[in-house]
C-alpha atoms as a PDB file:
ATOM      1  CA  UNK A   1       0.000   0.000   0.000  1.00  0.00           C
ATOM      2  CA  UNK A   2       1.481   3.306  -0.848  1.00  0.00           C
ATOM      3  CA  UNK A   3       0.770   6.889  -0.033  1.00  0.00           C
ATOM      4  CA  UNK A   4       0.951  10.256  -1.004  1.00  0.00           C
ATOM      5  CA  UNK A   5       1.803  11.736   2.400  1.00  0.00           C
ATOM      6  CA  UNK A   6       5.357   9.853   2.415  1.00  0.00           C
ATOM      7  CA  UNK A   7       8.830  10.412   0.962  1.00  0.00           C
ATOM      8  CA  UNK A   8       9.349   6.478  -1.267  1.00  0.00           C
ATOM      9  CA  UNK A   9      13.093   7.547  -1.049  1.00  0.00           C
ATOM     10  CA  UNK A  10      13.027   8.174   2.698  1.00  0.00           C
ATOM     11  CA  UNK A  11      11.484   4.864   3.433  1.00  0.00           C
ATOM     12  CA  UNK A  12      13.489   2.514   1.617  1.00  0.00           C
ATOM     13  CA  UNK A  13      16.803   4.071   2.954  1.00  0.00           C
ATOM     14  CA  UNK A  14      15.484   2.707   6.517  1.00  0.00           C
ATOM     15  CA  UNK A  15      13.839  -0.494   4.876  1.00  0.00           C
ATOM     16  CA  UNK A  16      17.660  -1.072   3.629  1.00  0.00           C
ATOM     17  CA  UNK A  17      19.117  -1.536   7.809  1.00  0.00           C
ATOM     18  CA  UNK A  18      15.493  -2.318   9.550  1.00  0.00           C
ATOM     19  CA  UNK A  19      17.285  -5.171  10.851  1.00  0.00           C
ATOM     20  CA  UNK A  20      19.750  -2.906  13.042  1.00  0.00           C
ATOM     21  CA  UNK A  21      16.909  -1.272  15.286  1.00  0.00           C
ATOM     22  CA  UNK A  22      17.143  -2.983  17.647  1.00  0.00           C
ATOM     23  CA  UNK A  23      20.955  -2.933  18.008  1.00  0.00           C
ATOM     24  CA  UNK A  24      22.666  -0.193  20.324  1.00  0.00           C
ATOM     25  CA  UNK A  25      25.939  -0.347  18.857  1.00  0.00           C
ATOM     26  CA  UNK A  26      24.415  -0.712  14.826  1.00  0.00           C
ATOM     27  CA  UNK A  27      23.287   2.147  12.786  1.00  0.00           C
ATOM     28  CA  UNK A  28      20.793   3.356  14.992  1.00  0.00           C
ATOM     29  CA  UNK A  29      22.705   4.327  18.040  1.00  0.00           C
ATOM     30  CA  UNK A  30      21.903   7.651  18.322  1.00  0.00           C
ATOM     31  CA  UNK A  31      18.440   6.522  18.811  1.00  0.00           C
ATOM     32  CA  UNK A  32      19.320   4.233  21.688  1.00  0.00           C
ATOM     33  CA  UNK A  33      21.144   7.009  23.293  1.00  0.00           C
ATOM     34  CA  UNK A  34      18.445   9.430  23.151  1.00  0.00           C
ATOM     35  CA  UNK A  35      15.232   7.126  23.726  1.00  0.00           C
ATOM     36  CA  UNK A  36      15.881   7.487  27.227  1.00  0.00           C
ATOM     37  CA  UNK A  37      15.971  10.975  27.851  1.00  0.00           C
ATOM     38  CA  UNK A  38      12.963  10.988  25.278  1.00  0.00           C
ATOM     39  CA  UNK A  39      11.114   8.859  27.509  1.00  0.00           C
ATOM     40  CA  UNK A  40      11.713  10.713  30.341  1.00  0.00           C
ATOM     41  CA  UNK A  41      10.624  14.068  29.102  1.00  0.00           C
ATOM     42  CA  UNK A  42       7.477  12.586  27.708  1.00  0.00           C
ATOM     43  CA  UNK A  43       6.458  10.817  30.950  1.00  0.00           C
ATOM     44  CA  UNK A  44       7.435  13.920  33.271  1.00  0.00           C
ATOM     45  CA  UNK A  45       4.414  15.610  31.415  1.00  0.00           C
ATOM     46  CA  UNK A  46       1.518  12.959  31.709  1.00  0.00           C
ATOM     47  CA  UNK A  47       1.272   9.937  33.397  1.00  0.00           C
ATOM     48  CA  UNK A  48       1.735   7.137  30.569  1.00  0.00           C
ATOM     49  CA  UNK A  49       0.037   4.256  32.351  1.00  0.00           C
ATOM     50  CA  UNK A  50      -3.711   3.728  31.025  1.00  0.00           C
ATOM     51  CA  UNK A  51      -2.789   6.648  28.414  1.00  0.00           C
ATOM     52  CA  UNK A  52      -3.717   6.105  25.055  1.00  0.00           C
ATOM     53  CA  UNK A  53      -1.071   6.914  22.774  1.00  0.00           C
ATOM     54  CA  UNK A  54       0.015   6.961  18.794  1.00  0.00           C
ATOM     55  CA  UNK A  55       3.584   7.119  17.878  1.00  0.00           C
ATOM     56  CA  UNK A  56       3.543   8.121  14.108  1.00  0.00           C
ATOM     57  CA  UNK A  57       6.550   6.665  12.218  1.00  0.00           C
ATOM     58  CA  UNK A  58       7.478   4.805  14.630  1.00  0.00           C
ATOM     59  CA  UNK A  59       9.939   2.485  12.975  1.00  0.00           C
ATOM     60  CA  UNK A  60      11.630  -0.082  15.454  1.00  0.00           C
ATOM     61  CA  UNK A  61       9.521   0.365  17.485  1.00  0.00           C
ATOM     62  CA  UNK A  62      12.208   1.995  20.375  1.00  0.00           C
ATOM     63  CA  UNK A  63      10.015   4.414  22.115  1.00  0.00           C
ATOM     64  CA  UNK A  64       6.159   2.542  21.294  1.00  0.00           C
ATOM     65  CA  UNK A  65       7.792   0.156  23.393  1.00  0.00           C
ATOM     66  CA  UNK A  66       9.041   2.007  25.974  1.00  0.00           C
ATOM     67  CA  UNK A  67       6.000   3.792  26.766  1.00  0.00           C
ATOM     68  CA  UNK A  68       4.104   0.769  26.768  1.00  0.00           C
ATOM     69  CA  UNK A  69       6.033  -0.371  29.269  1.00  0.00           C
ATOM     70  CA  UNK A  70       5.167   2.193  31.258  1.00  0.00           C
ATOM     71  CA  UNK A  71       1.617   1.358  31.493  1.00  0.00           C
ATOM     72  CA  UNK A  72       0.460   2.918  27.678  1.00  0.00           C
ATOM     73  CA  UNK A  73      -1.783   1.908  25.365  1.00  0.00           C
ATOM     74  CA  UNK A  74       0.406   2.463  22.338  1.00  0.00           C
ATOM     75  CA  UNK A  75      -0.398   2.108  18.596  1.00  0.00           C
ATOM     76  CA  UNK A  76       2.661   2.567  16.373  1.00  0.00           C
ATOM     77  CA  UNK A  77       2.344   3.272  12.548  1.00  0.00           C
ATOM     78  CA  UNK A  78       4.850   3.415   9.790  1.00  0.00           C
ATOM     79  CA  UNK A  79       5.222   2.839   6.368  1.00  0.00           C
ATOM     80  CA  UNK A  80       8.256   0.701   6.673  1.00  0.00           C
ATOM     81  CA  UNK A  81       6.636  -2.998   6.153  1.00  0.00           C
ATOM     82  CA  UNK A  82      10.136  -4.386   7.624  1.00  0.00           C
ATOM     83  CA  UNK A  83      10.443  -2.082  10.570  1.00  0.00           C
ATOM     84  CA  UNK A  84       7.235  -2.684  11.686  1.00  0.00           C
ATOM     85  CA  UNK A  85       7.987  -6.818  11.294  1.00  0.00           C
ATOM     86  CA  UNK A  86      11.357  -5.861  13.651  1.00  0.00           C
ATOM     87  CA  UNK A  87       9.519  -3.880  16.027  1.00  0.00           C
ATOM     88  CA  UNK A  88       6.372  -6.962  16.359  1.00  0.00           C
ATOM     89  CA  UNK A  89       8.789  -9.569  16.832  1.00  0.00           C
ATOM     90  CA  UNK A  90      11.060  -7.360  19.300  1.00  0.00           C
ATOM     91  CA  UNK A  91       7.672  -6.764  21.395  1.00  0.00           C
ATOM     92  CA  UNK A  92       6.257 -10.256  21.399  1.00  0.00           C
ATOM     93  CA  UNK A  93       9.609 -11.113  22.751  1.00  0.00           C
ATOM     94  CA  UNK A  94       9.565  -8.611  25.218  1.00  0.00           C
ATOM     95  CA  UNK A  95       6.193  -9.655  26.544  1.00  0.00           C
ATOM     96  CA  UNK A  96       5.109  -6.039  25.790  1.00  0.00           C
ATOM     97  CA  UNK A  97       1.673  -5.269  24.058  1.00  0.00           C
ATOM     98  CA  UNK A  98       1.964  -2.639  21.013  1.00  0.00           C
ATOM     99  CA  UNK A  99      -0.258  -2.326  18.417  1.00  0.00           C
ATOM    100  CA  UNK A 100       1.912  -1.906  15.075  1.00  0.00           C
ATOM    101  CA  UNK A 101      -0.323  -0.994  11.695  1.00  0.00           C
ATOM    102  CA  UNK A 102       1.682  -0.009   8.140  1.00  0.00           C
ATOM    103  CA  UNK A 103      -0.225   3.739   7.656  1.00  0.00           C
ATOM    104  CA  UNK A 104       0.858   7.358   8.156  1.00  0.00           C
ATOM    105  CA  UNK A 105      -0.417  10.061  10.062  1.00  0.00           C
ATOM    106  CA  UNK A 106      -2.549  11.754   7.517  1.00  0.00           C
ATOM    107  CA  UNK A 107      -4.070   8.447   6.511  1.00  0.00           C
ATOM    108  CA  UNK A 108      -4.648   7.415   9.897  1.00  0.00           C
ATOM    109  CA  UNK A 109      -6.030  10.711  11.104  1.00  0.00           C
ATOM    110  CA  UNK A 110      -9.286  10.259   8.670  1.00  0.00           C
ATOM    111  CA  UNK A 111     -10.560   7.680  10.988  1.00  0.00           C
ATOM    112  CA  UNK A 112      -8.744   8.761  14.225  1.00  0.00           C
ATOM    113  CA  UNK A 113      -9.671  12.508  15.426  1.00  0.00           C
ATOM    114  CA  UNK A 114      -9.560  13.086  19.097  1.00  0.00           C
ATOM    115  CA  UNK A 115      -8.546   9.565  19.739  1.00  0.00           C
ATOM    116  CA  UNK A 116      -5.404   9.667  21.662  1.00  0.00           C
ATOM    117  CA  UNK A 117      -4.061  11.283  24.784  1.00  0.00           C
ATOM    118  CA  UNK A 118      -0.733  11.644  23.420  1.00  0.00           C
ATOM    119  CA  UNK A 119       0.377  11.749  19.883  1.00  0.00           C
ATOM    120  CA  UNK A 120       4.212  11.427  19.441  1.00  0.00           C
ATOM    121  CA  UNK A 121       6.402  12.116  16.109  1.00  0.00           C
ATOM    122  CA  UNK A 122       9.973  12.140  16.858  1.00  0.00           C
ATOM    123  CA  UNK A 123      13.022  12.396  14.369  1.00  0.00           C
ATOM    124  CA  UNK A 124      10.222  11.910  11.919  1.00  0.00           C
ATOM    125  CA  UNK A 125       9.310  15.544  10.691  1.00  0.00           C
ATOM    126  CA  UNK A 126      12.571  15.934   9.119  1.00  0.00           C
ATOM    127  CA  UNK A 127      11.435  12.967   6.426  1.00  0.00           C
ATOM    128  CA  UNK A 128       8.069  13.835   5.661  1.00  0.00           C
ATOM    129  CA  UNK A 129       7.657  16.127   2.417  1.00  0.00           C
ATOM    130  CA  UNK A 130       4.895  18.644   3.949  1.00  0.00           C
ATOM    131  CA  UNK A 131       5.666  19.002   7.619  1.00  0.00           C
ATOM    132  CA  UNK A 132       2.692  21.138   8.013  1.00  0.00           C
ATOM    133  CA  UNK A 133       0.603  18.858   6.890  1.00  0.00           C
ATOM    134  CA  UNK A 134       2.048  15.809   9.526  1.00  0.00           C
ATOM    135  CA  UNK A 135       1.771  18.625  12.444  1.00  0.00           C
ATOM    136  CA  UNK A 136      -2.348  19.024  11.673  1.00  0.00           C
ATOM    137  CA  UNK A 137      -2.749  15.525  10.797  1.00  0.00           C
ATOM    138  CA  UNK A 138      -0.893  14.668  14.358  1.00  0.00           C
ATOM    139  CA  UNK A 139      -3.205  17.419  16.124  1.00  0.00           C
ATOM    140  CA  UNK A 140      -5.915  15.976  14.627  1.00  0.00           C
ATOM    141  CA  UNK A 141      -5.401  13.013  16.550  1.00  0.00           C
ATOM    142  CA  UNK A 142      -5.140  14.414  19.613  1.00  0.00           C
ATOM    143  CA  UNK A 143      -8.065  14.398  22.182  1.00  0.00           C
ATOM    144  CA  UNK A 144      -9.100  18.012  23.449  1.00  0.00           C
ATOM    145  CA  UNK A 145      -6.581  18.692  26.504  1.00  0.00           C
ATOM    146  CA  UNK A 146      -3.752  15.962  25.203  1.00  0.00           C
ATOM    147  CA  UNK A 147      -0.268  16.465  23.762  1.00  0.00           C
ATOM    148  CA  UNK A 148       1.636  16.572  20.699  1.00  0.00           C
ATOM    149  CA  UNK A 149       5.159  15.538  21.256  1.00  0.00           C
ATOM    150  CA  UNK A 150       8.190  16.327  18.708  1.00  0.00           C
ATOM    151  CA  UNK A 151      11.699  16.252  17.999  1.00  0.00           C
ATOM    152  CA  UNK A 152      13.499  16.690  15.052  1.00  0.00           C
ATOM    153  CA  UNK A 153      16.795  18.884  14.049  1.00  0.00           C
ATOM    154  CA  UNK A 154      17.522  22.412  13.239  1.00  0.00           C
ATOM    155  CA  UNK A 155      18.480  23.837   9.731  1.00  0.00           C
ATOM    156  CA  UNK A 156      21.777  25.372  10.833  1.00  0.00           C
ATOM    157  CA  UNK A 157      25.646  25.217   9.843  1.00  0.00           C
ATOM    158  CA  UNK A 158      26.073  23.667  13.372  1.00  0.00           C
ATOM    159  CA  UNK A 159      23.265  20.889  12.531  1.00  0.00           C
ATOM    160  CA  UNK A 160      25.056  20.706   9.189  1.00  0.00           C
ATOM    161  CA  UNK A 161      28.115  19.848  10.174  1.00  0.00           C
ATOM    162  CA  UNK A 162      26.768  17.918  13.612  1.00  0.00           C
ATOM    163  CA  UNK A 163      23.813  15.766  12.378  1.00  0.00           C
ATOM    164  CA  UNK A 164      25.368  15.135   8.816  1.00  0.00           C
ATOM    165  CA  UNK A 165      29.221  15.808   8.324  1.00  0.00           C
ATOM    166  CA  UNK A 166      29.494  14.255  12.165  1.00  0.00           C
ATOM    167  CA  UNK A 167      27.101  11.691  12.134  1.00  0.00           C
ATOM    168  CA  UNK A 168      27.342  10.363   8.918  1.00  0.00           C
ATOM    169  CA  UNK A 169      30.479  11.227   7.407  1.00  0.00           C
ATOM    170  CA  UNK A 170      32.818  10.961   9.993  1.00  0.00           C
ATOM    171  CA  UNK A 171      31.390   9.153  13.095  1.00  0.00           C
ATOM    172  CA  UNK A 172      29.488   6.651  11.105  1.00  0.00           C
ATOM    173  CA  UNK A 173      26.487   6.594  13.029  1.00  0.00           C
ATOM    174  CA  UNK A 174      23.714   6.688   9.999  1.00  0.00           C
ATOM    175  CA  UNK A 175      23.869   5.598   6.282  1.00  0.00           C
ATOM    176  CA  UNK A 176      25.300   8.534   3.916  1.00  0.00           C
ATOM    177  CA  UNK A 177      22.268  10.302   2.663  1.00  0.00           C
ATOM    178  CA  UNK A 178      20.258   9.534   5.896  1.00  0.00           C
ATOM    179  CA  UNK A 179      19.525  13.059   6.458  1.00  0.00           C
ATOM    180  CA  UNK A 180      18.598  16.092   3.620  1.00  0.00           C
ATOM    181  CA  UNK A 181      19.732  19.345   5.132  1.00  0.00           C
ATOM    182  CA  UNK A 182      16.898  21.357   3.178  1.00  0.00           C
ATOM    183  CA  UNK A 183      14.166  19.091   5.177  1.00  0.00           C
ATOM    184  CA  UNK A 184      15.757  20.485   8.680  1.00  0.00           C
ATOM    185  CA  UNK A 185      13.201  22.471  10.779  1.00  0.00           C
ATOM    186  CA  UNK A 186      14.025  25.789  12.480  1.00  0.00           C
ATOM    187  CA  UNK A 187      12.024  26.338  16.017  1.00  0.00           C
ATOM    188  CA  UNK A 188       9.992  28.933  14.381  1.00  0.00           C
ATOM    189  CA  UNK A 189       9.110  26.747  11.637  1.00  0.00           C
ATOM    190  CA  UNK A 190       8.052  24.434  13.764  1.00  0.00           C
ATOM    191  CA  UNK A 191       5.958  26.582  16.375  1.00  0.00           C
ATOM    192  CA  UNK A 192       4.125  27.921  13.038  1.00  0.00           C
ATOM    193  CA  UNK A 193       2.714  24.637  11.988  1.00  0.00           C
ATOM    194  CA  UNK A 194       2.188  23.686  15.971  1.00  0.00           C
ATOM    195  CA  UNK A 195      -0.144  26.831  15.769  1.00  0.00           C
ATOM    196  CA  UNK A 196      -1.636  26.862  12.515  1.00  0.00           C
ATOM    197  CA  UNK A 197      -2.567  23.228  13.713  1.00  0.00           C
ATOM    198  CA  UNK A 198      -4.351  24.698  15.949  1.00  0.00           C
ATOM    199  CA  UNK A 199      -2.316  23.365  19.117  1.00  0.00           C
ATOM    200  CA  UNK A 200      -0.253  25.820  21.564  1.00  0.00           C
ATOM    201  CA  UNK A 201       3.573  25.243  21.762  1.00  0.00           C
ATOM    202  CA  UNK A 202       4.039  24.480  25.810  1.00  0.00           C
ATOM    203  CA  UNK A 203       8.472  24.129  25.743  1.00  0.00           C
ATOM    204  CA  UNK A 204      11.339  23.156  23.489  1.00  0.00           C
ATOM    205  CA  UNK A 205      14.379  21.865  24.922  1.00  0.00           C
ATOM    206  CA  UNK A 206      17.617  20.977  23.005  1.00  0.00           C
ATOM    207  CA  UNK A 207      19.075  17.260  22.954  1.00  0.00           C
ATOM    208  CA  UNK A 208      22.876  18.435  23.007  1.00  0.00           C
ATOM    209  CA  UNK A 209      25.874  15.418  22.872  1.00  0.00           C
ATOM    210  CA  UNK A 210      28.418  15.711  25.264  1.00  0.00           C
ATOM    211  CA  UNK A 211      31.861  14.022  22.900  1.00  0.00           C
ATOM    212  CA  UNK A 212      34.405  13.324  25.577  1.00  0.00           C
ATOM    213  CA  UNK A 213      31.174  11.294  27.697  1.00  0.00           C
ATOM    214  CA  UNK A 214      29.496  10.064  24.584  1.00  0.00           C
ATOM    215  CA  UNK A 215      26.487  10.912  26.276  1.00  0.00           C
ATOM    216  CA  UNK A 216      23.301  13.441  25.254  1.00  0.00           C
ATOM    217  CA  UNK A 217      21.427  15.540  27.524  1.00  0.00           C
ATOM    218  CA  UNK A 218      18.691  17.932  27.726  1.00  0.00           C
ATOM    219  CA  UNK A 219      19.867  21.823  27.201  1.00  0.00           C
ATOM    220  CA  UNK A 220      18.913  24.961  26.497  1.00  0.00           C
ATOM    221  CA  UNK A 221      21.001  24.837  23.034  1.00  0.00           C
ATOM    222  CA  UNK A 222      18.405  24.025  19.929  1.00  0.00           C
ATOM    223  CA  UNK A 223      21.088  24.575  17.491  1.00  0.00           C
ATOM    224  CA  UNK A 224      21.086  20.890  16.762  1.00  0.00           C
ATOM    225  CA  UNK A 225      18.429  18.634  17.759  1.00  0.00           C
ATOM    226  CA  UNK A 226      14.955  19.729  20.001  1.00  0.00           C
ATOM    227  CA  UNK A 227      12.561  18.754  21.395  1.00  0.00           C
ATOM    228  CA  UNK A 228       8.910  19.723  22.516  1.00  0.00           C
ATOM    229  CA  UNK A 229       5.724  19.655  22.919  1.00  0.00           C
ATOM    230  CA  UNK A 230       2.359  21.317  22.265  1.00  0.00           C
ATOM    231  CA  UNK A 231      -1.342  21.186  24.232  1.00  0.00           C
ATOM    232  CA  UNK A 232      -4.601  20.888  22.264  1.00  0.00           C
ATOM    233  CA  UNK A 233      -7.266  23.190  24.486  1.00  0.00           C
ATOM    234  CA  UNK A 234      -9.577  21.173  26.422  1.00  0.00           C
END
């Protein structure tokens, strides 16, 4: 099944190493070093257990997981047919309940408004080809007084050199090609499709990497990567 509301390109340069998700040290590292902070923000701002939640593209299924864990109802939904097979088998393995369906956001959203406590779309905005069109789709989603979570990366030299010389070129962390610096998001960008999506931006927080530790951590810096997250009114 294919879609309009998806990059082709973007999906079969993760269908190509779907079978690394789920290993820390393989191409999706960075992922296993940030899931936990991303957790962590996300549960610090609503309780997860009993919460019903929708984590759009969620590949792997790192962070579906992870909030399940904690007690949420989690549906993931991606376009990647192998991903999802990776992140069903990881689960079942796991003993952990997540319901994974192949569809996107805008798809999904026809027959899901106000459905979800918590709608989450991390590191996914930067793929899509209209991100204003995945913010209102996400909001969509989201029942009156729930939350829109993000994270994606900044279009700046530092992100430039960071997230794709760094990353890719050098440190080896992602496939060449993995990232397209035109599809990076400034805050602004981002707090203008939040709005016009009719949800109100509530923080943004930078994920900054720490070399000599090989660690991230929240900051203050959004030159790089953010986070954040947005309220629909009740």
């Amino acid at each position: 099944m294919t879609s309009i509301y998806v990059d082709p390109d973007e999906i079969s340069r993760f269908e190509a190493i779907a079978a690394e998700w789920w290993d820390p040290n393989g191409r999706f590292k960075p992922l296993h070093q940030i899931n936990p902070l991303r957790l962590d923000y996300i549960a610090q701002r609503i309780e997860l257990k009993d919460a019903k939640v929708l984590d759009v593209g969620c590949g792997g299924g790192l962070l579906a997981e992870s909030m399940a864990a904690r007690g949420a109802q989690v549906t993931g939904i991606d376009r990647s047919p192998k991903a999802l097979s990776v992140a069903s088998v990881h689960a079942e393995q796991a003993g952990i309940a997540v319901d994974y369906q192949e569809n996107d956001a805008e798809t999904w959203a026809r027959t899901h408004e106000n459905t979800y406590d918590v709608v989450t779309c991390l590191e996914v905005l930067e793929h899509v080809p209209d991100v204003k069109r995945a913010v209102k789709a996400c909001a969509d989603m989201v029942k009156p007084g729930g939350l829109f979570f993000f994270a994606t990366l900044n279009r700046t030299p530092e992100s430039y050199v960071k997230a794709i010389l760094g990353a890719e070129y050098v440190l080896g962390w992602l496939p060449k090609g993995t990232h397209q610096y035109k599809k990076f998001i400034r805050p602004s960008e981002m707090i203008d499709a939040v709005r016009q999506a009719g949800l109100a931006e509530q923080d943004m927080q930078g994920m900054s990497y720490a070399l000599l530790s090989g660690h991230f951590y929240l900051s203050h810096d959004l030159n790089v990567n953010y986070l954040g997250f947005a309220k629909k009114q009740a």
